[in-house]
PDB file of N, CA and C in Angstrom:
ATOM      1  N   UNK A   1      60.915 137.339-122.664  1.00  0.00           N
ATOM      2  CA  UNK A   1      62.085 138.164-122.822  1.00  0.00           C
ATOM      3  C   UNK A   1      63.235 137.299-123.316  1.00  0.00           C
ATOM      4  N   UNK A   2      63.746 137.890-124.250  1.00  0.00           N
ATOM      5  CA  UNK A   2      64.930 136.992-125.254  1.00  0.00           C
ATOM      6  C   UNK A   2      66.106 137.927-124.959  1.00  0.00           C
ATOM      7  N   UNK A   3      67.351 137.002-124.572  1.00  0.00           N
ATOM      8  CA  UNK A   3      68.632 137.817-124.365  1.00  0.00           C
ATOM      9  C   UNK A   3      69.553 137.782-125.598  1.00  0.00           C
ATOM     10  N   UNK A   4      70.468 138.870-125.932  1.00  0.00           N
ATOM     11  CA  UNK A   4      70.936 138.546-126.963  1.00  0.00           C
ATOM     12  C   UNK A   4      72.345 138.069-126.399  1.00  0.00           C
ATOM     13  N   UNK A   5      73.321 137.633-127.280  1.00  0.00           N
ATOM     14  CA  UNK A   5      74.489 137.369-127.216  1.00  0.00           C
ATOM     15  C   UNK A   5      74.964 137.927-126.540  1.00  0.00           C
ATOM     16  N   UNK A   6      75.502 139.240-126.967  1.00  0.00           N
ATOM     17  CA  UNK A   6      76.053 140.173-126.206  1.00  0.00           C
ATOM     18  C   UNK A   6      75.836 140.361-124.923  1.00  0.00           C
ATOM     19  N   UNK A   7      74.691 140.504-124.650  1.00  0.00           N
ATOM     20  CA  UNK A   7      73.535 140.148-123.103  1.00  0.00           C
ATOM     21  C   UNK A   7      74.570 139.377-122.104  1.00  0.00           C
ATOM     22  N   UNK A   8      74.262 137.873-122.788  1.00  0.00           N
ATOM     23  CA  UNK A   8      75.083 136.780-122.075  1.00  0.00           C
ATOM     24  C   UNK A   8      76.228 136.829-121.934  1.00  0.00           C
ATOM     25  N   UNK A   9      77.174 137.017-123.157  1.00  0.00           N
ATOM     26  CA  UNK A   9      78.369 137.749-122.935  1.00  0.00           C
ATOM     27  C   UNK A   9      79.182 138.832-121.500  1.00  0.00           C
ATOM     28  N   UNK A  10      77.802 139.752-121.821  1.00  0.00           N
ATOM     29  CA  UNK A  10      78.354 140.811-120.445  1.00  0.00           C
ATOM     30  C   UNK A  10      78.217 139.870-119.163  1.00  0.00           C
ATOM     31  N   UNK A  11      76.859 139.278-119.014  1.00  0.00           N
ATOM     32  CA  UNK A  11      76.703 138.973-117.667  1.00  0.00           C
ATOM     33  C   UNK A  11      78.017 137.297-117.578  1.00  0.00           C
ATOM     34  N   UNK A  12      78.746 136.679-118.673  1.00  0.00           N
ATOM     35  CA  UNK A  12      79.332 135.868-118.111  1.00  0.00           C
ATOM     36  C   UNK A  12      80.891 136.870-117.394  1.00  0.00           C
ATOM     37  N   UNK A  13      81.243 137.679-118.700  1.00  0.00           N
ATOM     38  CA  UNK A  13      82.199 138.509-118.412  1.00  0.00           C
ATOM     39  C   UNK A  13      82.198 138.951-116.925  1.00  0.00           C
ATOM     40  N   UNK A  14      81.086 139.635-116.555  1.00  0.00           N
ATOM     41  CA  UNK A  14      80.915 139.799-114.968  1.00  0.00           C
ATOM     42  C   UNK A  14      81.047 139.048-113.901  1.00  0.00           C
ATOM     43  N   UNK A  15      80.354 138.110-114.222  1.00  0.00           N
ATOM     44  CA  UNK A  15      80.483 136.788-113.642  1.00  0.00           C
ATOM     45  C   UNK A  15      81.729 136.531-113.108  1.00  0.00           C
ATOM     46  N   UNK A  16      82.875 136.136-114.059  1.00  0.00           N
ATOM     47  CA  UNK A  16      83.953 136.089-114.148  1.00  0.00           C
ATOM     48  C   UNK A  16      84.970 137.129-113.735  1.00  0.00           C
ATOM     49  N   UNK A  17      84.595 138.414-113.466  1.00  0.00           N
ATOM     50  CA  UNK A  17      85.298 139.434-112.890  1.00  0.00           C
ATOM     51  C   UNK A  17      84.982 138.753-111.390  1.00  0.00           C
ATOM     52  N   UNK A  18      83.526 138.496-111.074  1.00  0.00           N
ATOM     53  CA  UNK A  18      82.923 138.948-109.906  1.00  0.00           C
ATOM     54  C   UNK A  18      84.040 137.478-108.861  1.00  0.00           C
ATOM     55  N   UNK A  19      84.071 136.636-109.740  1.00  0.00           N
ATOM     56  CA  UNK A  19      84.940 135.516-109.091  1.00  0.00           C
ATOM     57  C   UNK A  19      85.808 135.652-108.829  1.00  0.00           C
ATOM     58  N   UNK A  20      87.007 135.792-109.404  1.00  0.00           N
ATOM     59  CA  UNK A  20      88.089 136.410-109.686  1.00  0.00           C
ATOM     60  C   UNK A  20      88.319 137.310-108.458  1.00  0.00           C
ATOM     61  N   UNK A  21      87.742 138.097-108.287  1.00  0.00           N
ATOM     62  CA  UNK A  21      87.357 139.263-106.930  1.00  0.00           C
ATOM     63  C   UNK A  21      87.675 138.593-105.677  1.00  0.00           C
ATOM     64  N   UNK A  22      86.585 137.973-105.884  1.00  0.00           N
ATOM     65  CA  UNK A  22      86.261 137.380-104.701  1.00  0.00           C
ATOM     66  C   UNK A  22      87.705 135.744-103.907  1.00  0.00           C
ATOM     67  N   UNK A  23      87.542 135.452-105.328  1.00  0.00           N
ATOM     68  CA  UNK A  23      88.847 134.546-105.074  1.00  0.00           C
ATOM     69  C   UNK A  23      90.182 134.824-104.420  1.00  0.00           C
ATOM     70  N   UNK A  24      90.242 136.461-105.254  1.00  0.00           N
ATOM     71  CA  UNK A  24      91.708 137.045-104.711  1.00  0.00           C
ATOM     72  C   UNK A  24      91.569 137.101-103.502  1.00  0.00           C
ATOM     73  N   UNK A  25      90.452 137.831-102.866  1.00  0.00           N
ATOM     74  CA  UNK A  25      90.096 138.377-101.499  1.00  0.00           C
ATOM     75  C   UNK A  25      90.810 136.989-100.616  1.00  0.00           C
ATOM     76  N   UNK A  26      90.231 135.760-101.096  1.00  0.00           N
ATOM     77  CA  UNK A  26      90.393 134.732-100.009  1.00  0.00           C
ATOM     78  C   UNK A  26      91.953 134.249-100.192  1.00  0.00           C
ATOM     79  N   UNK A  27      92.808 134.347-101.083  1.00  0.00           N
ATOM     80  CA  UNK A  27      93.738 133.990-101.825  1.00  0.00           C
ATOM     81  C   UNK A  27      94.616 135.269-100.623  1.00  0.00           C
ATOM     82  N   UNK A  28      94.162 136.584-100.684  1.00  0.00           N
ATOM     83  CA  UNK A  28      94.827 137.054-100.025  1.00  0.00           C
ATOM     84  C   UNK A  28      94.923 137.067 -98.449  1.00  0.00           C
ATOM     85  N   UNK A  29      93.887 136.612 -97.709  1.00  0.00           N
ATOM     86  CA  UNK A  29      93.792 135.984 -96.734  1.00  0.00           C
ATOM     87  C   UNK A  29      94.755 134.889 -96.259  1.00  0.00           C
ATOM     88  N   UNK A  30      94.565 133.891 -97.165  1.00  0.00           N
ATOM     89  CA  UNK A  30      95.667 133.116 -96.652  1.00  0.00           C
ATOM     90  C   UNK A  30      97.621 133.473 -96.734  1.00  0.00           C
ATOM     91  N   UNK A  31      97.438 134.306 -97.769  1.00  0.00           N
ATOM     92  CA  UNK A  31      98.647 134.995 -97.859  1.00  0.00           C
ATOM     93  C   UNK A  31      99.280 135.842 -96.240  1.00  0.00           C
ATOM     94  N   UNK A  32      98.360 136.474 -96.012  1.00  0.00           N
ATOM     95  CA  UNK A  32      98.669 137.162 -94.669  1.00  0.00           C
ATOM     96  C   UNK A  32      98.838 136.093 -93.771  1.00  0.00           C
ATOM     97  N   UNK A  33      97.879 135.306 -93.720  1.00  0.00           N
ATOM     98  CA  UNK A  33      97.968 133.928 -92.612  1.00  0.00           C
ATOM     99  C   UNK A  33      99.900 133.705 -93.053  1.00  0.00           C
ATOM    100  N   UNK A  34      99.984 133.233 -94.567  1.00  0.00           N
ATOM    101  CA  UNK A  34     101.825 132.906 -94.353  1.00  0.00           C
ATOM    102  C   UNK A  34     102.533 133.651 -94.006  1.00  0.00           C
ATOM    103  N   UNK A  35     102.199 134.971 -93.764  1.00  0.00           N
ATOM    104  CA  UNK A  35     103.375 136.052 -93.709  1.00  0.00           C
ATOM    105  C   UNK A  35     103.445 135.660 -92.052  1.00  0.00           C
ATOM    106  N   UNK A  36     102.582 135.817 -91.640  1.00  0.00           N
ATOM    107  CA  UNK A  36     102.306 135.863 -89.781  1.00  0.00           C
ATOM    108  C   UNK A  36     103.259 134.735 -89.419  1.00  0.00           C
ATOM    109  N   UNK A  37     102.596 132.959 -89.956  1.00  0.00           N
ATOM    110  CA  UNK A  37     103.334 132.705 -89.502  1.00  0.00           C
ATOM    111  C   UNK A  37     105.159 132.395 -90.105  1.00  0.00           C
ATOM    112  N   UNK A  38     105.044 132.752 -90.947  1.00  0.00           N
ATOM    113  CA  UNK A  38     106.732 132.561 -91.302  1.00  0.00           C
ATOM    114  C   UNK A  38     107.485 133.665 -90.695  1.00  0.00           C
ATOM    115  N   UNK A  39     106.860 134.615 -90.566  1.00  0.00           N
ATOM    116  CA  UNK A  39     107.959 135.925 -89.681  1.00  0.00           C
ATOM    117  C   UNK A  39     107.849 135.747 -88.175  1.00  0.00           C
ATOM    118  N   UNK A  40     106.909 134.961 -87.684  1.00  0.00           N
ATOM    119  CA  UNK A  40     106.776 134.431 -86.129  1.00  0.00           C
ATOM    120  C   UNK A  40     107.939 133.193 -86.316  1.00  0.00           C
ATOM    121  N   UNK A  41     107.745 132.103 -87.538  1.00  0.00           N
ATOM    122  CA  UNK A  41     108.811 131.197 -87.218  1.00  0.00           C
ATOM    123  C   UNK A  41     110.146 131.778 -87.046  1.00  0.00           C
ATOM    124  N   UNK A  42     110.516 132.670 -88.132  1.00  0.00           N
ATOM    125  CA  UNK A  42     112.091 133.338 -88.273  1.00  0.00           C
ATOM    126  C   UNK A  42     112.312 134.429 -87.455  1.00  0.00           C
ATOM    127  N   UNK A  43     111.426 134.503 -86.139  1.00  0.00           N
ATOM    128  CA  UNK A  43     111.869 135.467 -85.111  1.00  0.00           C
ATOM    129  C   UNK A  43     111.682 137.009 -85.430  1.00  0.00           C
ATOM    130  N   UNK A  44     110.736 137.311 -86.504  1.00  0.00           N
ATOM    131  CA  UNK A  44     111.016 138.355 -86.830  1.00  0.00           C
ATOM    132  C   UNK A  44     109.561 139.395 -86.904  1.00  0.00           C
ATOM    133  N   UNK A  45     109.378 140.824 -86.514  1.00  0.00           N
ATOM    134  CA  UNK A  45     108.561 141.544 -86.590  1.00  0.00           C
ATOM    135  C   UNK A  45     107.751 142.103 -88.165  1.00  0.00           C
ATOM    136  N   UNK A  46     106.847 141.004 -88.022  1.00  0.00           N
ATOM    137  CA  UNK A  46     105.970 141.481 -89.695  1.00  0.00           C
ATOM    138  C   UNK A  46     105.513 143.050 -89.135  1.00  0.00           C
ATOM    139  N   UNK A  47     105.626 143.684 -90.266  1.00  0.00           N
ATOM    140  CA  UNK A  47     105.575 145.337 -89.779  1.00  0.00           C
ATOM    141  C   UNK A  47     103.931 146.111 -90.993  1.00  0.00           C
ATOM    142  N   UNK A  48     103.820 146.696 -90.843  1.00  0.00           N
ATOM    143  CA  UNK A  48     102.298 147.018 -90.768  1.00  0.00           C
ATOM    144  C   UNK A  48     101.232 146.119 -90.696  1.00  0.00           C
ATOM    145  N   UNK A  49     101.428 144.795 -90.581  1.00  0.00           N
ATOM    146  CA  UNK A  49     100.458 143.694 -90.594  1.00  0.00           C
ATOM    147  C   UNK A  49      99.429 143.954 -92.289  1.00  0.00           C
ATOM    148  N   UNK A  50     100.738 144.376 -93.081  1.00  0.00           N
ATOM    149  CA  UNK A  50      99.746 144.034 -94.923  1.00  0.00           C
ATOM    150  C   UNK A  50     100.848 143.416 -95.115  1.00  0.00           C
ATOM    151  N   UNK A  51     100.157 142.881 -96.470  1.00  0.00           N
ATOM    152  CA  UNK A  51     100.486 141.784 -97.262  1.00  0.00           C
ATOM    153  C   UNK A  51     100.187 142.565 -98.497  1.00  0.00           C
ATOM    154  N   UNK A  52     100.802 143.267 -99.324  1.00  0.00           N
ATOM    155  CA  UNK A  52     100.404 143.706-101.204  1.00  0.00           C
ATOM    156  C   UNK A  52     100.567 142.652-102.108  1.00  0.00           C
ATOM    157  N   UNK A  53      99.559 143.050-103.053  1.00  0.00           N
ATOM    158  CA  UNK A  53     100.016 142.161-104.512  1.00  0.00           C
ATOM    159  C   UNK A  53     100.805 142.620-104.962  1.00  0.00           C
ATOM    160  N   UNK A  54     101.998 142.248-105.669  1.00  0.00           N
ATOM    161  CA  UNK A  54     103.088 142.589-106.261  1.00  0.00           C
ATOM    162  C   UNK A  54     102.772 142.284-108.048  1.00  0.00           C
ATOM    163  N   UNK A  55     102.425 140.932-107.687  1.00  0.00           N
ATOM    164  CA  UNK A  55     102.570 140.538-109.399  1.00  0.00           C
ATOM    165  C   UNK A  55     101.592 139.278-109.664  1.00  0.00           C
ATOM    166  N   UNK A  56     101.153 139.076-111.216  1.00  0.00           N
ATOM    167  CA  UNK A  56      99.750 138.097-111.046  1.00  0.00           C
ATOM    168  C   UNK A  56      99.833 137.766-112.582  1.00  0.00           C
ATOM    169  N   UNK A  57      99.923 136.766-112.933  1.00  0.00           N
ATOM    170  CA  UNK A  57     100.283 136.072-114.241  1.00  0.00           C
ATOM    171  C   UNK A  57      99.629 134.043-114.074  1.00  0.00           C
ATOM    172  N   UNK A  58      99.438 134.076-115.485  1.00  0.00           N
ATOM    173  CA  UNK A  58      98.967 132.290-115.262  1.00  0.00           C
ATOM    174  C   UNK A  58      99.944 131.758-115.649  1.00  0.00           C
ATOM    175  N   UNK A  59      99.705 130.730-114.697  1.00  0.00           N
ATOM    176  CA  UNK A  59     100.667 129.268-115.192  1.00  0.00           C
ATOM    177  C   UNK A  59     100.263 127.625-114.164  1.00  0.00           C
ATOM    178  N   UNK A  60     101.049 126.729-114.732  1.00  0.00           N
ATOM    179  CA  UNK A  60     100.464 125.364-114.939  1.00  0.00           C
ATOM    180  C   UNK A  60     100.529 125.194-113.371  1.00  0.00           C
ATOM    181  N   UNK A  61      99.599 124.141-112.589  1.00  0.00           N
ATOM    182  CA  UNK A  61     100.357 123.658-111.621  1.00  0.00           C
ATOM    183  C   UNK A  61     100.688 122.183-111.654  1.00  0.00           C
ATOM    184  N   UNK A  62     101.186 121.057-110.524  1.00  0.00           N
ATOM    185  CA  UNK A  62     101.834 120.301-111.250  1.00  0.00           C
ATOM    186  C   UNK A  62     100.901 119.287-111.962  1.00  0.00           C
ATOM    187  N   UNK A  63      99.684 119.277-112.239  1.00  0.00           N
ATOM    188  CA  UNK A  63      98.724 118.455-112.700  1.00  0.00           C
ATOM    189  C   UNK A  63      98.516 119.220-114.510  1.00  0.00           C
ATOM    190  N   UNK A  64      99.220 120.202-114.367  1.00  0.00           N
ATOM    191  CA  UNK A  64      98.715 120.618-115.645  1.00  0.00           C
ATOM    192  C   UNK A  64      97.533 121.678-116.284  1.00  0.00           C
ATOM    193  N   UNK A  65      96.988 121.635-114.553  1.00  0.00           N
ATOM    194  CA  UNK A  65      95.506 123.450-115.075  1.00  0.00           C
ATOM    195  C   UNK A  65      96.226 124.045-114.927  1.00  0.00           C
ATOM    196  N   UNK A  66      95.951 125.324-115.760  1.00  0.00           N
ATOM    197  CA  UNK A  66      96.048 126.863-115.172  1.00  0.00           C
ATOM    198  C   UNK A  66      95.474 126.895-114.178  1.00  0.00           C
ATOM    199  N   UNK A  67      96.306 127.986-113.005  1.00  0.00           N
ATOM    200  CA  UNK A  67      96.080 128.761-112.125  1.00  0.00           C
ATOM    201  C   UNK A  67      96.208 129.874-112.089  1.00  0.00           C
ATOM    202  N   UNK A  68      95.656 130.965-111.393  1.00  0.00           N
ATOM    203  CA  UNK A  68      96.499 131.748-111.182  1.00  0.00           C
ATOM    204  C   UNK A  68      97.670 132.210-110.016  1.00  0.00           C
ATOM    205  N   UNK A  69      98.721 133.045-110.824  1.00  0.00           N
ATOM    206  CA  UNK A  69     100.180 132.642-109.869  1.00  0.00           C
ATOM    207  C   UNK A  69      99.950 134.211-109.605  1.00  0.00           C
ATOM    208  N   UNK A  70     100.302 134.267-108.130  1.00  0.00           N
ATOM    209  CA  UNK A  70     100.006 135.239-107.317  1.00  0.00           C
ATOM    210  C   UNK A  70     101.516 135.909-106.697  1.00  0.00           C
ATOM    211  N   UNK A  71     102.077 137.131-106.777  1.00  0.00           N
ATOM    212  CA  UNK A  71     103.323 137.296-105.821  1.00  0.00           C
ATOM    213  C   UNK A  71     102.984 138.434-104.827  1.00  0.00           C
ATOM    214  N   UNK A  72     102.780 138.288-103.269  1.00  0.00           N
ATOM    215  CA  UNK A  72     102.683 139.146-102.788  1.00  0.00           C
ATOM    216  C   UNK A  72     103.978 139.613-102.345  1.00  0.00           C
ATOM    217  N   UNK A  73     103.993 140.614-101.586  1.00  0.00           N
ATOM    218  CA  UNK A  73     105.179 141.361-101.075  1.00  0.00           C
ATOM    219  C   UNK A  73     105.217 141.943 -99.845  1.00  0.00           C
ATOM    220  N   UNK A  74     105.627 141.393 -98.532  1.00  0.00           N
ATOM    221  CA  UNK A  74     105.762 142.215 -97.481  1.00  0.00           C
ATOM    222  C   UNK A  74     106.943 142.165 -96.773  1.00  0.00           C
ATOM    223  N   UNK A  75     106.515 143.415 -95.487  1.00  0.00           N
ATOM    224  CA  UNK A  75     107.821 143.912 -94.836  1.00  0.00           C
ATOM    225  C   UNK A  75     108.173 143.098 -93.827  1.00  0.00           C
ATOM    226  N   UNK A  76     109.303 143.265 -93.025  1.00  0.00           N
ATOM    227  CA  UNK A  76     109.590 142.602 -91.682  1.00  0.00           C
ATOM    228  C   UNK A  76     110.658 143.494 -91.652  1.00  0.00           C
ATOM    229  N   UNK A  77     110.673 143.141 -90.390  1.00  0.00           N
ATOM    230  CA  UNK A  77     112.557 143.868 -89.117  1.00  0.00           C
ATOM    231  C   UNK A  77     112.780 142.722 -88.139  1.00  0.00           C
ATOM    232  N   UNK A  78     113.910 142.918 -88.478  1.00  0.00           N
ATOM    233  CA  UNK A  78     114.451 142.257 -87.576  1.00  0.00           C
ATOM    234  C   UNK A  78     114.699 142.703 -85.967  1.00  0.00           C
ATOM    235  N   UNK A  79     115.274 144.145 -86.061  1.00  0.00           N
ATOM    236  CA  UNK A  79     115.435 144.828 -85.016  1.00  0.00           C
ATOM    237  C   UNK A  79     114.295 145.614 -84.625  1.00  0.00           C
ATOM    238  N   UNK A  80     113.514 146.103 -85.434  1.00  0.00           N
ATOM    239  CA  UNK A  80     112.358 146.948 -85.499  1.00  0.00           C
ATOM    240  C   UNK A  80     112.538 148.530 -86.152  1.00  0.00           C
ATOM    241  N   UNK A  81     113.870 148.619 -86.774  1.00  0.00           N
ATOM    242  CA  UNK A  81     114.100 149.705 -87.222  1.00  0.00           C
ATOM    243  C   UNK A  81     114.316 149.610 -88.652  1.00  0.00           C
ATOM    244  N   UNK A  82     115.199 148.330 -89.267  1.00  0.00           N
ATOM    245  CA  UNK A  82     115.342 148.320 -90.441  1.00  0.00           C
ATOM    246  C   UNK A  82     114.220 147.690 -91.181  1.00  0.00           C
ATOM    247  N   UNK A  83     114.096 147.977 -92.884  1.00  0.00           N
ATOM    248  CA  UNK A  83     112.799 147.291 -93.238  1.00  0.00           C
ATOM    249  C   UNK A  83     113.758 146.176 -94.230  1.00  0.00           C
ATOM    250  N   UNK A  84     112.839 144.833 -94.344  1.00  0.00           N
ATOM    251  CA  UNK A  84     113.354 144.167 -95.484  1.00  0.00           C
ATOM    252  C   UNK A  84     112.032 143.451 -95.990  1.00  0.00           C
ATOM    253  N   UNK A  85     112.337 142.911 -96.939  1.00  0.00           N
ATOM    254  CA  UNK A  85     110.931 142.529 -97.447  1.00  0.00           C
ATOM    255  C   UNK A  85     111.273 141.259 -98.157  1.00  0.00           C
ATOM    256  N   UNK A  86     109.861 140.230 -97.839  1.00  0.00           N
ATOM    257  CA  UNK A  86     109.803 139.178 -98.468  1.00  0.00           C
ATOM    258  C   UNK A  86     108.458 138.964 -99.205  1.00  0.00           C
ATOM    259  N   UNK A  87     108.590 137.700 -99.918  1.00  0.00           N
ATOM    260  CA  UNK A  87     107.934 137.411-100.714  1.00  0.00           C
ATOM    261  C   UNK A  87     106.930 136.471-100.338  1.00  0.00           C
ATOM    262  N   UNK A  88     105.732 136.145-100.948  1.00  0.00           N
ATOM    263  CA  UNK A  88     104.852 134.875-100.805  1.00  0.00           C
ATOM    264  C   UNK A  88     104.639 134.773-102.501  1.00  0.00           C
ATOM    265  N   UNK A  89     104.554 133.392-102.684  1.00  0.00           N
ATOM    266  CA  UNK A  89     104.140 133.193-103.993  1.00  0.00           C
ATOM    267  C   UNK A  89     102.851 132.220-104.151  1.00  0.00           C
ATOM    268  N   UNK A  90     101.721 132.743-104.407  1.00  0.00           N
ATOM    269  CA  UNK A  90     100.491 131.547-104.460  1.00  0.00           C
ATOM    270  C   UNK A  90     100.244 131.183-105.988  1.00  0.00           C
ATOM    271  N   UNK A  91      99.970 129.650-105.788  1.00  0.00           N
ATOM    272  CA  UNK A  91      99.638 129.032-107.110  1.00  0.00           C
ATOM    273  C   UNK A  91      97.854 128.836-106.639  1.00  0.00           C
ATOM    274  N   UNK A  92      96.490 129.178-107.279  1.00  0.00           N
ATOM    275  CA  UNK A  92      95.480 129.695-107.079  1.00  0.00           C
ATOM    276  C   UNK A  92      95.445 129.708-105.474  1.00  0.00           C
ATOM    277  N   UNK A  93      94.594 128.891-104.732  1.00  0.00           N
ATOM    278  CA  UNK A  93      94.627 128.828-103.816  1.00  0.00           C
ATOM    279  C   UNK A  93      95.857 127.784-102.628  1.00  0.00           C
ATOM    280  N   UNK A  94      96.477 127.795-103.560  1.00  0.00           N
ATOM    281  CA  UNK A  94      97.719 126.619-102.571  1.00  0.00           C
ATOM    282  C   UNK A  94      99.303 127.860-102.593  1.00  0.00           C
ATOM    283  N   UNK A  95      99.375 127.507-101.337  1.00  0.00           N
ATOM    284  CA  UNK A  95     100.977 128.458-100.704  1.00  0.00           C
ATOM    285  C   UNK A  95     101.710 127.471-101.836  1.00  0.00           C
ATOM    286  N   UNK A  96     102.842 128.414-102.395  1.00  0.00           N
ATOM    287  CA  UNK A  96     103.808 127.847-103.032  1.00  0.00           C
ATOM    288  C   UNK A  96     105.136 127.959-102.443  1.00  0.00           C
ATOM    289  N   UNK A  97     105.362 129.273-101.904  1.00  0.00           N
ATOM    290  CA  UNK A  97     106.703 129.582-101.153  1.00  0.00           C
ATOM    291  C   UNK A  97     106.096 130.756-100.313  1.00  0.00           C
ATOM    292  N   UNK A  98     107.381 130.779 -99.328  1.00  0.00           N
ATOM    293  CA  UNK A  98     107.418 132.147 -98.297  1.00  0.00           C
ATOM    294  C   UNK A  98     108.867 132.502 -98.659  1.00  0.00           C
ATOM    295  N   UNK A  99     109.049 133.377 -98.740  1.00  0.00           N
ATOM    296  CA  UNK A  99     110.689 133.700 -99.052  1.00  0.00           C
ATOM    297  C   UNK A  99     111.075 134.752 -98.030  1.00  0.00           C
ATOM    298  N   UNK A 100     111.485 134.684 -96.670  1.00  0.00           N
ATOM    299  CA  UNK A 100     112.321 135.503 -95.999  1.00  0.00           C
ATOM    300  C   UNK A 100     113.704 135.615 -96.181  1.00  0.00           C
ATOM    301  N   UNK A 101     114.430 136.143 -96.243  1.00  0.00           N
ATOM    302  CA  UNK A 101     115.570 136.321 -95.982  1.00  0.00           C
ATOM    303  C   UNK A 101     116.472 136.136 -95.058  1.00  0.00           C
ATOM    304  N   UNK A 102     117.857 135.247 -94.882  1.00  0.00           N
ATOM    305  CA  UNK A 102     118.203 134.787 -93.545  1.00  0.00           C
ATOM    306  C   UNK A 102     118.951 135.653 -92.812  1.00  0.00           C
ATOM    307  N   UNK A 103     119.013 135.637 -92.072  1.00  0.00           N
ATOM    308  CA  UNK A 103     119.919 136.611 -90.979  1.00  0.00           C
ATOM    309  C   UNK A 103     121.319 136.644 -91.171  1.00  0.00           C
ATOM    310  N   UNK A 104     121.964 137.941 -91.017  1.00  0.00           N
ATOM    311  CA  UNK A 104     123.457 138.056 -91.605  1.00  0.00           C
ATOM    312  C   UNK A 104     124.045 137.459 -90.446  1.00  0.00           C
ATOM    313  N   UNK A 105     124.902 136.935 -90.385  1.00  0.00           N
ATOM    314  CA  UNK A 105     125.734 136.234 -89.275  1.00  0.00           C
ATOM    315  C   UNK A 105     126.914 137.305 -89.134  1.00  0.00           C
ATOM    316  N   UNK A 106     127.037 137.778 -87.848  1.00  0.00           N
ATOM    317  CA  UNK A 106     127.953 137.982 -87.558  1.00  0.00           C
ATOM    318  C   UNK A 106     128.769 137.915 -86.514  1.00  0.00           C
ATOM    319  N   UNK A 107     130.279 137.809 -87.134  1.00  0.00           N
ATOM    320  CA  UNK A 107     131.105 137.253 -85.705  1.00  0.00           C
ATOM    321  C   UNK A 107     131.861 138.014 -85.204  1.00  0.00           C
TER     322      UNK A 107
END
């Protein structure tokens, strides 16, 4: 049995979906792991316990591969009534930032 091009083609194409998949899955895993603990460090109630993808584009990291750059998006309260939302940003599998928001001071 002889495969043609195209053949190989589909099954790398798949291939390459099927990774990709699977990568995010773990990519998003650790994402939730930052949300937990950065809203436990900043005192604050992570609220439905998700983490969404927001946004997903390539770019360099500091060695120079492509990765892919990951932005998730979740909620927190402070009080438990208001919502605000922060950010995680992953470069493939490495945390790049947590972005909460700081507490309004008031006197």
């Amino acid at each position: 049995m002889t495969l043609a091009l195209a053949d190989l083609l589909l099954v790398a194409v798949l291939g390459g979906l099927a990774y990709y998949w699977f990568s995010g899955t773990k990519v998003r895993e650790l994402a939730i792991s930052a949300a937990k603990r950065s809203t436990k460090t900043a005192d604050v109630q992570l609220l439905d316990q998700t983490v969404s993808l927001a946004r997903v584009s390539l770019s360099r990291d500091h060695e120079g591969r492509w990765r892919v750059w990951r932005q998730y998006r979740f909620e927190y309260s402070r009080d438990g009534v208001s919502r605000e939302t922060g950010h995680i940003i992953m470069l493939g599998h490495r945390l790049e930032a947590v972005l909460v928001a700081e507490s309004p001071t008031i006197h």
